[in-house]
C-alpha atoms as a PDB file:
ATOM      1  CA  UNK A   1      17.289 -14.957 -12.330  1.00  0.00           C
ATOM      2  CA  UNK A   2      18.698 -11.853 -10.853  1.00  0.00           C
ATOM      3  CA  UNK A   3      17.272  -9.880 -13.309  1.00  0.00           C
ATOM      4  CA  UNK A   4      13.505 -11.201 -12.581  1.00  0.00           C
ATOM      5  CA  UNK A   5      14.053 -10.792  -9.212  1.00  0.00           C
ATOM      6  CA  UNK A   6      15.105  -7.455  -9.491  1.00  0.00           C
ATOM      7  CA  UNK A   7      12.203  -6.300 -12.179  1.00  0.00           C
ATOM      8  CA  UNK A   8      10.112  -8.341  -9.741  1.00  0.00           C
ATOM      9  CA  UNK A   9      11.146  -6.333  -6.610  1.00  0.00           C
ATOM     10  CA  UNK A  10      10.977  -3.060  -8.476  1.00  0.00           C
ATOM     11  CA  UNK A  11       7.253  -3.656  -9.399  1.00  0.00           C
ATOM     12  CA  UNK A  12       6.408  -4.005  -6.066  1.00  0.00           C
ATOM     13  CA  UNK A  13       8.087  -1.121  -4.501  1.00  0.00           C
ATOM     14  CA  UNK A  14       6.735   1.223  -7.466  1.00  0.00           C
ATOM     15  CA  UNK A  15       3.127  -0.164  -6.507  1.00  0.00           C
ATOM     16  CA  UNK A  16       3.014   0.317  -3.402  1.00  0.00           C
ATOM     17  CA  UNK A  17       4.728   3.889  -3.732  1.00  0.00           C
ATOM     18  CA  UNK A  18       2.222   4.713  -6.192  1.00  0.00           C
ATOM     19  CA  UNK A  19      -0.668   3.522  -4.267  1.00  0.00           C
ATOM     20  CA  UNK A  20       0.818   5.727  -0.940  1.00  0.00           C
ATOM     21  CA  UNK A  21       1.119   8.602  -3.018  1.00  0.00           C
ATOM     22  CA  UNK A  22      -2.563   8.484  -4.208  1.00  0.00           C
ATOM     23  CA  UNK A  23      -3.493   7.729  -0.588  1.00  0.00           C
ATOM     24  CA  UNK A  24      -1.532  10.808   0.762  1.00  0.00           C
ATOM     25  CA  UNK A  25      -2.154  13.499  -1.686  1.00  0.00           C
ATOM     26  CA  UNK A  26      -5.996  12.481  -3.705  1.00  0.00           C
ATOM     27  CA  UNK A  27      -7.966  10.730  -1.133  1.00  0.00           C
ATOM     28  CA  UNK A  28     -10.385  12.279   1.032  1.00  0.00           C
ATOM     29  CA  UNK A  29     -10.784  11.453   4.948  1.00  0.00           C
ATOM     30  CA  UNK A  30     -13.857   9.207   3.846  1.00  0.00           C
ATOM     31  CA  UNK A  31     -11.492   7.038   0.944  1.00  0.00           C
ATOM     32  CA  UNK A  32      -8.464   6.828   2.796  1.00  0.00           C
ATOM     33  CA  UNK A  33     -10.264   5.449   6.195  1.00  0.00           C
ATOM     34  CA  UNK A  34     -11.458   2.621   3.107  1.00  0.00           C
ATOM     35  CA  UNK A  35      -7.848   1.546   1.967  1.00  0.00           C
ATOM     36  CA  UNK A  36      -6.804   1.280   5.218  1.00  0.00           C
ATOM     37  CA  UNK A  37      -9.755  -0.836   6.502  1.00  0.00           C
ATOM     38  CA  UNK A  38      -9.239  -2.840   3.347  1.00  0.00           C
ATOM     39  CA  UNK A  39      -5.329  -2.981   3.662  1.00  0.00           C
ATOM     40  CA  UNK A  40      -6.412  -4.194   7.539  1.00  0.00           C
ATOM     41  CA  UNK A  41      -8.681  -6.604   5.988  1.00  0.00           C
ATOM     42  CA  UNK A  42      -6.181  -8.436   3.830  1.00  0.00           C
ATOM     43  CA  UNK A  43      -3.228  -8.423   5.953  1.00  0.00           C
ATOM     44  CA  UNK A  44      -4.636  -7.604   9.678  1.00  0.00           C
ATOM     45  CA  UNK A  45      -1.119  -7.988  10.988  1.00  0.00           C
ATOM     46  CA  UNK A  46      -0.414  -4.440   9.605  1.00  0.00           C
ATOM     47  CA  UNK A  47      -3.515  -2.798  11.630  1.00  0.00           C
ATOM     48  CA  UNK A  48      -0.653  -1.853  14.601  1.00  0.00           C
ATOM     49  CA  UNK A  49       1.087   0.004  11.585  1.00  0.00           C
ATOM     50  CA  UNK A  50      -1.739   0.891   9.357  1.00  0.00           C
ATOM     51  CA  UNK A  51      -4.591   2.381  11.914  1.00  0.00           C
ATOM     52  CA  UNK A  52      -3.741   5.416  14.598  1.00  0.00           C
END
């Protein structure tokens, strides 16, 4: 169970690290305004985080 969790955890992290670094270093202005309006969309709690 420890093992899933961990494989489980680690899929996670390495998706959303590999989404950021897309966002950060091969998104225009005009794409990276999208994934945070859709990011916002999904999970509007984050919009204090997400949008300056």
């Amino acid at each position: 169970m420890k093992f899933l969790l961990t494989v489980l955890f680690g899929a996670v992290l390495g998706s959303a690290a590999t989404f950021y670094y897309i966002y950060a270093n091969h998104a225009d202005p005009a794409e990276q305004a999208l994934m945070r309006d859709t990011l916002t969309t999904y999970a509007p709690f984050l919009e204090e985080y997400v949008n300056p």
